[in-house]
C-alpha atoms as a PDB file:
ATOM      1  CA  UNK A   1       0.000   0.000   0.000  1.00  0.00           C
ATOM      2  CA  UNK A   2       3.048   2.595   0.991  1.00  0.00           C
ATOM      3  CA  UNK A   3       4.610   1.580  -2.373  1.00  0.00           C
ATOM      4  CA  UNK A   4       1.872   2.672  -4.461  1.00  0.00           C
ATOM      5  CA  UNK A   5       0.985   5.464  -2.751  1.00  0.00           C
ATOM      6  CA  UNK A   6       4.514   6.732  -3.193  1.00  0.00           C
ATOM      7  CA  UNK A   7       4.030   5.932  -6.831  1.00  0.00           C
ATOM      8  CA  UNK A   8       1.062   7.716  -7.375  1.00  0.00           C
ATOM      9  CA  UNK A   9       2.473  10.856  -5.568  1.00  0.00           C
ATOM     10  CA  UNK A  10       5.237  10.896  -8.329  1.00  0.00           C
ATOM     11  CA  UNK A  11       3.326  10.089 -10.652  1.00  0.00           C
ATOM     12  CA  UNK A  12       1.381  13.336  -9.961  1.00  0.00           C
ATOM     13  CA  UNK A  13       4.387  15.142  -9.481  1.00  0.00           C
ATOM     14  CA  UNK A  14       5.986  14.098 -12.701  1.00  0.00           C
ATOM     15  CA  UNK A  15       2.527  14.982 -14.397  1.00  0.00           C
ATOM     16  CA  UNK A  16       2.284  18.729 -13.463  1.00  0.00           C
ATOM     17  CA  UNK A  17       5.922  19.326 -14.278  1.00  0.00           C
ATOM     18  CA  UNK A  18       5.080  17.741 -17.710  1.00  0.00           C
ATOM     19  CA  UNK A  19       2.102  19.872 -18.483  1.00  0.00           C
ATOM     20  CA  UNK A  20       4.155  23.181 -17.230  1.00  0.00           C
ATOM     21  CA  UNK A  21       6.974  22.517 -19.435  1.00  0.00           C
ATOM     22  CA  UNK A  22       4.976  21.513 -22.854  1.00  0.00           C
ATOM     23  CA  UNK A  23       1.063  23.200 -22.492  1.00  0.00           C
ATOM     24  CA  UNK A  24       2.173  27.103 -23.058  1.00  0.00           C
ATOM     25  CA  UNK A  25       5.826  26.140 -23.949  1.00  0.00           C
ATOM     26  CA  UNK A  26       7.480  30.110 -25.148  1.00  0.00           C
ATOM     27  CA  UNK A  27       4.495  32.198 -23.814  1.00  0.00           C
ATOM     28  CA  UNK A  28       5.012  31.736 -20.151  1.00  0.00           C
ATOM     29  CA  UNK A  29       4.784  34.555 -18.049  1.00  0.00           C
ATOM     30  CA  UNK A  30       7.502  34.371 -15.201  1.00  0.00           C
ATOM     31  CA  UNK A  31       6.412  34.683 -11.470  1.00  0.00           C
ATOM     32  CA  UNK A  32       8.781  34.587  -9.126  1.00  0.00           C
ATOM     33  CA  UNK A  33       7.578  33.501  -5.388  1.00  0.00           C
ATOM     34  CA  UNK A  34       9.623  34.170  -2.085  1.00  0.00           C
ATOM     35  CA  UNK A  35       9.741  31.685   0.605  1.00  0.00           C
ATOM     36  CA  UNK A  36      11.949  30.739   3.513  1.00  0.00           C
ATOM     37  CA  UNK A  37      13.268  27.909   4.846  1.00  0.00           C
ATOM     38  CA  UNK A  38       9.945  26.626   6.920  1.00  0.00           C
ATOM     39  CA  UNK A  39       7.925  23.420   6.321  1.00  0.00           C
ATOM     40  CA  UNK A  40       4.725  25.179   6.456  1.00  0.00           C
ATOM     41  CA  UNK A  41       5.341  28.149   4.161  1.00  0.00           C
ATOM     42  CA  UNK A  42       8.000  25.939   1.667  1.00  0.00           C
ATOM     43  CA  UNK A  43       4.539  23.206   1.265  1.00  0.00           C
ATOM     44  CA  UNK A  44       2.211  26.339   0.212  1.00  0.00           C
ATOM     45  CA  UNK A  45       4.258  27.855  -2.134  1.00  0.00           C
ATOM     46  CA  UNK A  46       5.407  24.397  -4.199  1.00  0.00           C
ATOM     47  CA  UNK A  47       1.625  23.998  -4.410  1.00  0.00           C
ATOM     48  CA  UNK A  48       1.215  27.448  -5.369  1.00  0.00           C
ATOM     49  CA  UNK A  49       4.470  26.783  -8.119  1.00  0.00           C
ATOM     50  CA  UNK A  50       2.594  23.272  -9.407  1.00  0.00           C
ATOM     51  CA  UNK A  51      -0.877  25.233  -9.844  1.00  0.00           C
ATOM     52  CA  UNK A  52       0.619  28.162 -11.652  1.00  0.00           C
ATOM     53  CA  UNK A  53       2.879  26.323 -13.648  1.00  0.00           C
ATOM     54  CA  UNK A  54      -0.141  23.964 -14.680  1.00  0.00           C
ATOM     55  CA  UNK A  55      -2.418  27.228 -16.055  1.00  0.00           C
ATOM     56  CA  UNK A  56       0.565  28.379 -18.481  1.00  0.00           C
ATOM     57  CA  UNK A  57       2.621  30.569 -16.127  1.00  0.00           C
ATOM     58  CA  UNK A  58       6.685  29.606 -15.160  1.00  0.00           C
ATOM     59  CA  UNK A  59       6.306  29.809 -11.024  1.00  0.00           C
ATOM     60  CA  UNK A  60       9.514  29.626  -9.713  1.00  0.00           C
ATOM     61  CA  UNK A  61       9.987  29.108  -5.682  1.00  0.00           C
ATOM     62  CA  UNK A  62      13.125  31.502  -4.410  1.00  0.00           C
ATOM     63  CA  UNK A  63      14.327  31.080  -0.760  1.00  0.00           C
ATOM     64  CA  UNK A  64      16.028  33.162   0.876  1.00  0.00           C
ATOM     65  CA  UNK A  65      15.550  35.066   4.582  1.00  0.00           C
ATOM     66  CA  UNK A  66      12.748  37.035   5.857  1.00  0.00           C
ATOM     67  CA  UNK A  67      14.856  40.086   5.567  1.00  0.00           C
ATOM     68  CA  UNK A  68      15.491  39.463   2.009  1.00  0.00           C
ATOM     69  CA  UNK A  69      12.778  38.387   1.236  1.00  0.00           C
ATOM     70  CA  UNK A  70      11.042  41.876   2.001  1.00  0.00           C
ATOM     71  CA  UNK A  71      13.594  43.462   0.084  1.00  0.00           C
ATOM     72  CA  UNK A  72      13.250  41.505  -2.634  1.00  0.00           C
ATOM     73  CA  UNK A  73       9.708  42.218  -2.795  1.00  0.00           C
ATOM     74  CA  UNK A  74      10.001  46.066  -1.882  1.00  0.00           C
ATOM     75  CA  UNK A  75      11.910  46.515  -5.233  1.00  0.00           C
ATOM     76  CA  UNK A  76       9.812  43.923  -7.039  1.00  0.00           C
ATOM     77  CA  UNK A  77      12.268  41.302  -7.942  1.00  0.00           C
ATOM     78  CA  UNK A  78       9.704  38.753  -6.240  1.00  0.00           C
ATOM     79  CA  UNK A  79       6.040  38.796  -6.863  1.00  0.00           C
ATOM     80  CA  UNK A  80       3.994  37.433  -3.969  1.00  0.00           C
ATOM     81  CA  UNK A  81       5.118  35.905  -0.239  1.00  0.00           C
ATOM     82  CA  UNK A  82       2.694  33.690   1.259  1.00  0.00           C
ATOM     83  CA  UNK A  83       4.375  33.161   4.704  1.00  0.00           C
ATOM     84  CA  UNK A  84       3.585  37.202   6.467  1.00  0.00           C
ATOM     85  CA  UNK A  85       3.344  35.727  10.176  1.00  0.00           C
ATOM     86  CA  UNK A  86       1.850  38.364  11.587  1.00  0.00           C
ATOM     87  CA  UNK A  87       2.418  40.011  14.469  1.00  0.00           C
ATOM     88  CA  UNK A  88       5.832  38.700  14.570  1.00  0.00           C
ATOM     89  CA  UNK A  89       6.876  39.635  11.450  1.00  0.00           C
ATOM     90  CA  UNK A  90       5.624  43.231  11.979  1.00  0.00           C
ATOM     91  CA  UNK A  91       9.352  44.580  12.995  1.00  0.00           C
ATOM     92  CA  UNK A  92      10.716  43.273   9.661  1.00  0.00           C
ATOM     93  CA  UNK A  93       7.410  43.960   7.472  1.00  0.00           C
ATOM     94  CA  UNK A  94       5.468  46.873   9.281  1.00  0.00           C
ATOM     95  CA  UNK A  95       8.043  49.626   7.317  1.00  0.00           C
ATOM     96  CA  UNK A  96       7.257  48.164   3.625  1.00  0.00           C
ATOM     97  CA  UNK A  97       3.608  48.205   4.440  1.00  0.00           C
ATOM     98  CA  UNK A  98       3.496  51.725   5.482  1.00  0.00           C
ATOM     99  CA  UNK A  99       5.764  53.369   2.274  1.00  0.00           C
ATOM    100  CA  UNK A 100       3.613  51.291   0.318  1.00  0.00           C
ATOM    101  CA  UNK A 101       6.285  49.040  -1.763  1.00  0.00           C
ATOM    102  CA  UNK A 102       4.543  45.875  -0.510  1.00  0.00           C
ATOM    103  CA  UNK A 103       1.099  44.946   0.102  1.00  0.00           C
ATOM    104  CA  UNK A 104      -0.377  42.873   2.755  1.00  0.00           C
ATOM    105  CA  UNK A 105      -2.611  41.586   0.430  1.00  0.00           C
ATOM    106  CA  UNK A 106      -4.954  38.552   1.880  1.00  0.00           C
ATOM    107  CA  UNK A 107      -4.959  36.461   4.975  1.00  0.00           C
ATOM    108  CA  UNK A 108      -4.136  32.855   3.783  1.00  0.00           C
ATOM    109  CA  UNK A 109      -4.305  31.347   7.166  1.00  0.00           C
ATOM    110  CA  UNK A 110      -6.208  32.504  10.672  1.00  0.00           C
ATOM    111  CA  UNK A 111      -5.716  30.795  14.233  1.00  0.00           C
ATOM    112  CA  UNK A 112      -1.704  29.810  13.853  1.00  0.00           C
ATOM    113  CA  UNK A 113       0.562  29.931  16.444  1.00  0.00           C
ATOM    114  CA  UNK A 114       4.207  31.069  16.903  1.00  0.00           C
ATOM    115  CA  UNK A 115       5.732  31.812  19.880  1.00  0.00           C
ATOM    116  CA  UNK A 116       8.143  29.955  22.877  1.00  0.00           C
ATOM    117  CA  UNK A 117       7.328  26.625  23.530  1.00  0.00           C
ATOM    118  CA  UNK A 118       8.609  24.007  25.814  1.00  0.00           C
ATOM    119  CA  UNK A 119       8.148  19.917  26.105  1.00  0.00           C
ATOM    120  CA  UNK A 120       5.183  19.585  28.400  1.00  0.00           C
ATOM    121  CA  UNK A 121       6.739  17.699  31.134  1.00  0.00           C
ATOM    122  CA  UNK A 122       8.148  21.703  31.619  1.00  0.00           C
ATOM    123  CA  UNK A 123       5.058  22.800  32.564  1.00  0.00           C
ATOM    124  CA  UNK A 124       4.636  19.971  35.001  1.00  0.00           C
ATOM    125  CA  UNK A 125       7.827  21.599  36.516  1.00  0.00           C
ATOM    126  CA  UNK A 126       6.369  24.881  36.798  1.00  0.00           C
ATOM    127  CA  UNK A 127       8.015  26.378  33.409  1.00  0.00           C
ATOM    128  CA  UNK A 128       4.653  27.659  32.240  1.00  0.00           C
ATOM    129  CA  UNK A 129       5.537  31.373  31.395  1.00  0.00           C
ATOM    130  CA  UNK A 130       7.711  33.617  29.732  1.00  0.00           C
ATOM    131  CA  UNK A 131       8.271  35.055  33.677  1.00  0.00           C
ATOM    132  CA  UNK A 132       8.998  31.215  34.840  1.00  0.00           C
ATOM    133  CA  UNK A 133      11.941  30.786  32.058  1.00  0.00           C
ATOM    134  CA  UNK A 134      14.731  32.543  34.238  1.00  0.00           C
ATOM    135  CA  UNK A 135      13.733  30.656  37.406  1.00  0.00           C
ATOM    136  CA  UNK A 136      15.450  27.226  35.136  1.00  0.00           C
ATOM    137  CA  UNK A 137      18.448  29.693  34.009  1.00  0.00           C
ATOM    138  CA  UNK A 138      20.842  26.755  35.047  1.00  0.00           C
ATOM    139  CA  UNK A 139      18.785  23.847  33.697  1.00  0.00           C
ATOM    140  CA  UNK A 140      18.083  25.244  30.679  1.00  0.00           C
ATOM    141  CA  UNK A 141      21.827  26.260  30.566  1.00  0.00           C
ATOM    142  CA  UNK A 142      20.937  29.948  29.890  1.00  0.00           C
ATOM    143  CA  UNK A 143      19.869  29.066  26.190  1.00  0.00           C
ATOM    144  CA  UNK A 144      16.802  29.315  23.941  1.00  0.00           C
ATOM    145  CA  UNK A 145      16.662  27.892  20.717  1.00  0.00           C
ATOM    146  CA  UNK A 146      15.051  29.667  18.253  1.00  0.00           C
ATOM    147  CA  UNK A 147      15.709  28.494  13.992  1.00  0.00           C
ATOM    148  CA  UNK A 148      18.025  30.449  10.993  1.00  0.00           C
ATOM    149  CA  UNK A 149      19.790  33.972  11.875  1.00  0.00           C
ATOM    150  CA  UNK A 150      17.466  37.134  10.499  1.00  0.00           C
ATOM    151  CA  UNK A 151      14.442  35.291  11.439  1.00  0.00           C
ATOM    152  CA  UNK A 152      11.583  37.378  13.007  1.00  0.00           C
ATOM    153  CA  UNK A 153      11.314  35.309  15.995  1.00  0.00           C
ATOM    154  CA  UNK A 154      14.595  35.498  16.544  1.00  0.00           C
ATOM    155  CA  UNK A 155      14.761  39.054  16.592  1.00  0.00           C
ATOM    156  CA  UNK A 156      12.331  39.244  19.376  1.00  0.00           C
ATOM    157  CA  UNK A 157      13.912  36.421  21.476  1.00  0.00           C
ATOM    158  CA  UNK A 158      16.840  38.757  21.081  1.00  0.00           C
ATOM    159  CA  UNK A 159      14.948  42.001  21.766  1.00  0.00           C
ATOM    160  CA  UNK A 160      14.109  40.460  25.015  1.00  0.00           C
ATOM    161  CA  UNK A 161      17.246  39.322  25.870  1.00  0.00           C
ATOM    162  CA  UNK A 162      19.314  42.598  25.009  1.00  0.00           C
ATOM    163  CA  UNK A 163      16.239  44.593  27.378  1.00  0.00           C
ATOM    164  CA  UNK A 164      16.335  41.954  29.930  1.00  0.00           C
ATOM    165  CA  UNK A 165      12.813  41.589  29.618  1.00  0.00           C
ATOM    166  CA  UNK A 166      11.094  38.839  31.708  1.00  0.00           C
ATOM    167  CA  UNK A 167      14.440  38.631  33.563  1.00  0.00           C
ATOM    168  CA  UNK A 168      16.023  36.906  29.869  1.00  0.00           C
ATOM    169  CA  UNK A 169      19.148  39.362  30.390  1.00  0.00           C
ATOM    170  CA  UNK A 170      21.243  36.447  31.153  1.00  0.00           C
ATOM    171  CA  UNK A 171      20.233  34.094  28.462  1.00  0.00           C
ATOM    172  CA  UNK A 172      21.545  33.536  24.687  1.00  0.00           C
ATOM    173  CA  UNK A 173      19.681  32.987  21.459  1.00  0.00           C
ATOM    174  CA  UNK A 174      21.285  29.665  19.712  1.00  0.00           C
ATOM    175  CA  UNK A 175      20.100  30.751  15.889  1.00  0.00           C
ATOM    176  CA  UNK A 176      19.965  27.425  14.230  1.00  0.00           C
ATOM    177  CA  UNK A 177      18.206  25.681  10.879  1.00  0.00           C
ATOM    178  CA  UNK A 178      14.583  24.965  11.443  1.00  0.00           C
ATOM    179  CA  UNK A 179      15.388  20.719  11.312  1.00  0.00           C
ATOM    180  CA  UNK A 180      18.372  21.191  13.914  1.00  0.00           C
ATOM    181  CA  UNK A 181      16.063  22.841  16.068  1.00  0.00           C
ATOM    182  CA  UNK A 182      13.529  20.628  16.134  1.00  0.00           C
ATOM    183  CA  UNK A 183      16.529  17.806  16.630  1.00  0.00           C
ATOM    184  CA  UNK A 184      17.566  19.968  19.782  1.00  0.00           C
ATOM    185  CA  UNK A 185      14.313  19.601  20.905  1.00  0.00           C
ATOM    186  CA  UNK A 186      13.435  16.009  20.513  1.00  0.00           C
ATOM    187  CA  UNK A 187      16.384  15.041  21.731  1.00  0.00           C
ATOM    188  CA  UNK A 188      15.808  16.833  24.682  1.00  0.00           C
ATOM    189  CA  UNK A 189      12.788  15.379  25.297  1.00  0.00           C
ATOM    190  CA  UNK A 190      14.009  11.969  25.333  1.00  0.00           C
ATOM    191  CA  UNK A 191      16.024  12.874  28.202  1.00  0.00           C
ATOM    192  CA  UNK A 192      13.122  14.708  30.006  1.00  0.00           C
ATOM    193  CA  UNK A 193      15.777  18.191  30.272  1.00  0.00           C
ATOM    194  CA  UNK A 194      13.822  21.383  30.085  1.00  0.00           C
ATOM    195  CA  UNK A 195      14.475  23.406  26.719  1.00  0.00           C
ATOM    196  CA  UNK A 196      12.508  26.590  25.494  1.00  0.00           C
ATOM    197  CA  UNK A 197      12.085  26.684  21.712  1.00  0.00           C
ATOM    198  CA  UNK A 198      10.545  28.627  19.408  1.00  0.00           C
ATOM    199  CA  UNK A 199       7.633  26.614  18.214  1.00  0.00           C
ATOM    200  CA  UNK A 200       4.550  27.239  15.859  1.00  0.00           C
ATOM    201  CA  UNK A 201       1.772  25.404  14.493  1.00  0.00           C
ATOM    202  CA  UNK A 202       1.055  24.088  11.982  1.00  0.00           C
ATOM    203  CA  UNK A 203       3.705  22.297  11.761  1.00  0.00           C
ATOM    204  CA  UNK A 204       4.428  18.223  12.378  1.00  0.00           C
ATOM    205  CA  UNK A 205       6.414  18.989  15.631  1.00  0.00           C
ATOM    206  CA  UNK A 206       3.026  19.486  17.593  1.00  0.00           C
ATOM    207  CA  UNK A 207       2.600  15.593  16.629  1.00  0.00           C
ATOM    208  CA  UNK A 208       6.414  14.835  17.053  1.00  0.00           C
ATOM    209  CA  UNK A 209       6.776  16.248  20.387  1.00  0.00           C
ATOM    210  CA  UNK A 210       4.347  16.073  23.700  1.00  0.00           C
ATOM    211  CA  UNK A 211       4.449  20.091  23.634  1.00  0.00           C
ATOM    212  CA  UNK A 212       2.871  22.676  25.008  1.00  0.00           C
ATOM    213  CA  UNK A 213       2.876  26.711  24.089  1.00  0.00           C
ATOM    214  CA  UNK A 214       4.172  29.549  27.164  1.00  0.00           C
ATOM    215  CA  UNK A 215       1.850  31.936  28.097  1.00  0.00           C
ATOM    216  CA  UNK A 216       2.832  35.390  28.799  1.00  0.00           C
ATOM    217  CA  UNK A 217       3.211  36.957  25.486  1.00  0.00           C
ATOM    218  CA  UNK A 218       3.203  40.630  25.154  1.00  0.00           C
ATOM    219  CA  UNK A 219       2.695  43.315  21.901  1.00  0.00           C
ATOM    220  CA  UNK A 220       6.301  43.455  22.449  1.00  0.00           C
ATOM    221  CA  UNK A 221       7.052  40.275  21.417  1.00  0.00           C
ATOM    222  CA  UNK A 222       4.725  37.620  19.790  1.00  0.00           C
ATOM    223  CA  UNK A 223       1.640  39.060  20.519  1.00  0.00           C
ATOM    224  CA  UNK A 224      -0.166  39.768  23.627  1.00  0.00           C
ATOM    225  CA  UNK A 225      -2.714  36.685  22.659  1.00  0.00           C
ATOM    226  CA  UNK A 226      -0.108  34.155  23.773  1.00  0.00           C
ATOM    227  CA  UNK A 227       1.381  33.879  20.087  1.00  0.00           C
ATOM    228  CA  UNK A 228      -1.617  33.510  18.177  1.00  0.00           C
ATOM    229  CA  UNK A 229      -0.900  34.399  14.744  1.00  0.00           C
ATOM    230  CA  UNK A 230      -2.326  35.386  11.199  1.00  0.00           C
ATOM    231  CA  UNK A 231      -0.725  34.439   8.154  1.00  0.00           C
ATOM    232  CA  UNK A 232      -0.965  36.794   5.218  1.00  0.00           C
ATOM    233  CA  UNK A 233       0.040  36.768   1.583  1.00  0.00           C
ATOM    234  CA  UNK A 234       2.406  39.941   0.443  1.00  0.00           C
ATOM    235  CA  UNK A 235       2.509  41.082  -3.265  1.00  0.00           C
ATOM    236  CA  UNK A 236       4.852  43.454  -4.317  1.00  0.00           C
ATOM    237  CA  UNK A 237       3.627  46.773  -5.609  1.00  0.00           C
ATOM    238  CA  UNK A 238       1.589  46.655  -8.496  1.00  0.00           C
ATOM    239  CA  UNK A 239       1.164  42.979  -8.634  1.00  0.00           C
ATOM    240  CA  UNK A 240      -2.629  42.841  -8.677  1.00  0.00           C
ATOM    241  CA  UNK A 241      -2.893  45.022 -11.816  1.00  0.00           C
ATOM    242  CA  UNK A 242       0.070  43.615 -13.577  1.00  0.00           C
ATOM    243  CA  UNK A 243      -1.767  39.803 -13.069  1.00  0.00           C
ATOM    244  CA  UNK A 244      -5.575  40.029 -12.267  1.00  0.00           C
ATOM    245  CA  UNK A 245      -5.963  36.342 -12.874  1.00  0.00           C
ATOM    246  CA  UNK A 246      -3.170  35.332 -10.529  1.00  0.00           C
ATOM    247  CA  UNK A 247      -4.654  37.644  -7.930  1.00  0.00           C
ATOM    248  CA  UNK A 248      -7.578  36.396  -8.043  1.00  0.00           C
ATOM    249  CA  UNK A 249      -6.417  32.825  -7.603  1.00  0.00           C
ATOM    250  CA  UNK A 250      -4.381  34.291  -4.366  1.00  0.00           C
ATOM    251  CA  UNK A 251      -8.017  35.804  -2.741  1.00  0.00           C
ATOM    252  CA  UNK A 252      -8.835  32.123  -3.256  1.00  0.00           C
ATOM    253  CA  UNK A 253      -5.940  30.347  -1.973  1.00  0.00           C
ATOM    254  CA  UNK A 254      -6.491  30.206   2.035  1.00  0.00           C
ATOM    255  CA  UNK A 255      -5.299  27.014   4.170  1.00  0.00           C
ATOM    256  CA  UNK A 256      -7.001  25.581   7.115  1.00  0.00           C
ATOM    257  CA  UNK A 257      -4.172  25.130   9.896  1.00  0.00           C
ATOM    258  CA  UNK A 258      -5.583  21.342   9.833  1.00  0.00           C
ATOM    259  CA  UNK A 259      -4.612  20.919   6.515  1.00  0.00           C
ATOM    260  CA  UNK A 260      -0.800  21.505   6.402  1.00  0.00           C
ATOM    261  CA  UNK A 261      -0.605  20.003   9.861  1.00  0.00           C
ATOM    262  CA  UNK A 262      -2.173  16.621   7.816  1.00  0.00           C
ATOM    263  CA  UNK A 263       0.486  17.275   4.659  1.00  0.00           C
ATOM    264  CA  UNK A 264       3.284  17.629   6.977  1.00  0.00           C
ATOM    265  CA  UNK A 265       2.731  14.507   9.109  1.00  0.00           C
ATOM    266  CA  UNK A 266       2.955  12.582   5.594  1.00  0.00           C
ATOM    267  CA  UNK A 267       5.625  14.726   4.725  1.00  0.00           C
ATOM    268  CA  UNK A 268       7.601  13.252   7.421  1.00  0.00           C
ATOM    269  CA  UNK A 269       6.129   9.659   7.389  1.00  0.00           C
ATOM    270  CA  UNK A 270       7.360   8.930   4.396  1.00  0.00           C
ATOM    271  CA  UNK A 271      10.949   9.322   3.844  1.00  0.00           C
ATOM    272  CA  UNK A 272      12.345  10.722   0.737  1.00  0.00           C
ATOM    273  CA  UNK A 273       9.254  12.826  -0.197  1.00  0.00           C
ATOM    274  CA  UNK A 274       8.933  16.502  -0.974  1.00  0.00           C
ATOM    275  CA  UNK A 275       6.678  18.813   0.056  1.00  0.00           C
ATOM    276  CA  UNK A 276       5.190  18.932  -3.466  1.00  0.00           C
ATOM    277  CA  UNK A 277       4.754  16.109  -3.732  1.00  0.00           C
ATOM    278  CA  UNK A 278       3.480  15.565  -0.556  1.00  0.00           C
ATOM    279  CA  UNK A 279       0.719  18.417  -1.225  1.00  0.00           C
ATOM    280  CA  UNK A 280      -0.118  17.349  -4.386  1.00  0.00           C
ATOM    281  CA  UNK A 281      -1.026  13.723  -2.783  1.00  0.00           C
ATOM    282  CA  UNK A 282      -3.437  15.976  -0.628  1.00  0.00           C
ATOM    283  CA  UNK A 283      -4.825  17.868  -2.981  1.00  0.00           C
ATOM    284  CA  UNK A 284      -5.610  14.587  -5.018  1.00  0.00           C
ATOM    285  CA  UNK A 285      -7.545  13.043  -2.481  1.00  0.00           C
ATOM    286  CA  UNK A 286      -9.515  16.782  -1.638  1.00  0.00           C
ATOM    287  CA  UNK A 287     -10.689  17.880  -4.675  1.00  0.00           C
ATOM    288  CA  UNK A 288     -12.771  20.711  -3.491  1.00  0.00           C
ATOM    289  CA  UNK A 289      -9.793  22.305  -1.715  1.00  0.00           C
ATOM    290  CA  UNK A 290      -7.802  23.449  -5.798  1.00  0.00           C
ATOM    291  CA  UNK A 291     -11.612  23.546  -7.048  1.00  0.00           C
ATOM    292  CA  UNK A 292     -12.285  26.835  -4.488  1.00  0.00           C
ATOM    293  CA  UNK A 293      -8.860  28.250  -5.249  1.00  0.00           C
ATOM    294  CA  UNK A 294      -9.359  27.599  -8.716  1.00  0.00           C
ATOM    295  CA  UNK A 295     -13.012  29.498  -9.065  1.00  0.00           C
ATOM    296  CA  UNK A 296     -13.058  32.326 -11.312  1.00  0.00           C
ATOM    297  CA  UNK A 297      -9.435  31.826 -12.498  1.00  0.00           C
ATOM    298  CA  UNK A 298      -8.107  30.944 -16.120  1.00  0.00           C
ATOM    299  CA  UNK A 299      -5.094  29.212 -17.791  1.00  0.00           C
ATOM    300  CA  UNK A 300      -2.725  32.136 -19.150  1.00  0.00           C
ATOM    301  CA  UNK A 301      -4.289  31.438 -22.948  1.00  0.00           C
ATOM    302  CA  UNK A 302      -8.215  31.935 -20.654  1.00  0.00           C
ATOM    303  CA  UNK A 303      -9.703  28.393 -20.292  1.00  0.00           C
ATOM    304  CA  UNK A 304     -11.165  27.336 -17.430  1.00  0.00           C
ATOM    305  CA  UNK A 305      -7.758  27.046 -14.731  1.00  0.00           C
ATOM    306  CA  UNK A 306      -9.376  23.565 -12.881  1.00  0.00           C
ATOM    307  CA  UNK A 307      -9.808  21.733 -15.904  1.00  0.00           C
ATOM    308  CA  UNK A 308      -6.117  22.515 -16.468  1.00  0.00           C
ATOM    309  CA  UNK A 309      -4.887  21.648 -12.641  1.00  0.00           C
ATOM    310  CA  UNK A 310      -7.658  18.642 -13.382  1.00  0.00           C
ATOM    311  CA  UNK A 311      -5.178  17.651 -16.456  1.00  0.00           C
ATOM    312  CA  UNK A 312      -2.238  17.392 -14.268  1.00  0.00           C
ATOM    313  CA  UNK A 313      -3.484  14.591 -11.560  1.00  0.00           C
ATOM    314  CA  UNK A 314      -6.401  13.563 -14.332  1.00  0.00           C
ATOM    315  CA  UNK A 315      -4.228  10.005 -15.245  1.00  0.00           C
ATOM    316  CA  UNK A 316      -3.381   9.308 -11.648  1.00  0.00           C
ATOM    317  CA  UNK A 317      -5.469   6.775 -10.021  1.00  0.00           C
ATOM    318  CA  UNK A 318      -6.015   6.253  -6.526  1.00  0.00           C
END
């Protein structure tokens, strides 16, 4: 059953990238997407690429950082960013809002979460709050982990530090990759040793680890709903005019937190597979999910854009 499940996913992987390289071959307009290095956000925007790319445009997925990636879309080298965690991300993003060179264009995601976590057993200890971290200063070996340098959360774990907020004057930021993180924590856990991370949902790690979420947030740092987050998608100035048809299909295209939590656990069940091709399995077995995105949007030469998407998975069968 595993083995043909991991053929069909590449089977429907291999059939989008067919159908974007032949259907509009030399009149494909280029869109260029930023993303960073998270599961969540990377999953959304190969979707997004493998949708696009099936109506006739070339999507291409560009990581970089979140400061970059701002930049990038402030002078318009990137198009669209569907990963805005906000209020978070309002340090890095809150300036290119205001002078108007990027546009916080749609929410794509309500009821996330991003802010210090800790295994539970730490709350069974008493580490329940951002004012309970210095209290384990010495078990916790004056560290929190937080994931790649230049990352918004970061910055505010580091804010807090450098002000000595919540008594954090002592502590130091360990700036890390998202997966080493994560390793950091599990391996923590094994061992039952307290460790604050920076943790957010969705994301597999609420299914990985027994965790549970800090209280004690502020507006100064992740939001004074204990991390509770909104996740918008940015366009770059002028986007919406210059491509009505892909903004439209970006109104459309929202996510349930339920659904990349589900995407992710097979993402990591199943070694070897990519988050596209872990979507697109999704998407195959939820056909009214693309079918809402899709509504009201057309392939780059104006045909209906699901019965193109349709095209791409139409061979596979279950």
């Amino acid at each position: 059953m595993l083995h043909k499940t991991r053929s069909m996913i590449i089977t429907i992987a291999m059939a989008v990238c067919l159908i974007a390289g032949t259907a509009f071959a030399g009149n494909a307009p280029s869109i260029k997407i930023g993303s960073v290095g998270w599961t969540g956000v990377t999953i959304k925007t190969e979707i997004a690429v493998a949708i696009l790319n099936s109506l006739g445009y070339e999507a291409e997925n560009l990581t970089m950082s979140v400061p970059i990636t701002y930049m990038a879309l402030s002078k318009g080298d990137v198009d669209f960013f569907l990963g805005n965690w906000m209020p978070s991300m309002a340090n890095i993003a809150g300036k290119h809002f205001k002078e108007g060179s990027v546009i916080q264009y749609t929410k794509n995601m309500t009821g996330a979460k991003y802010t210090l976590a800790v295994p539970s057993y730490c709350i069974d200890m008493g580490l329940k709050d951002f004012k309970d971290i210095v209290k384990f200063g010495d078990q916790l070996e004056w560290k929190i982990y937080g994931i790649e340098a230049g990352n918004d959360g970061n910055m505010i774990i580091q804010n807090m530090i450098d002000r000595d907020m919540f008594g954090l004057g002592k502590f130091k930021l360990v700036a890390s990759s998202e997966m080493a993180m994560l390793a950091q924590a599990s391996s923590f856990s094994k061992r039952n040793k307290p460790i604050v991370f920076l943790g957010w949902a969705p994301h597999s790690m609420n299914e990985r680890i027994d965790m549970s979420y800090l209280t004690g947030s502020t507006s100064e740092t992740f939001g004074s709903d204990n991390g509770t987050a909104t996740v918008w998608t940015n366009t770059r100035k002028g986007f919406e005019k210059d491509m009505p048809n892909v903004a439209v299909f970006l109104k459309n295209f929202t996510f349930p937190v339920s659904m990349v939590n589900q995407i992710m656990v097979t993402l990591y069940a199943q070694k070897g597979l990519s988050p596209s091709e872990a979507g697109l399995a999704w998407l195959k077995q939820h056909p009214d999910t693309y079918r809402g995105w899709l509504n009201n949007v057309t392939t780059v030469d104006g045909k209906p854009g699901v019965t193109a998407f349709e095209a791409a998975l139409g061979n596979i069968k279950p």
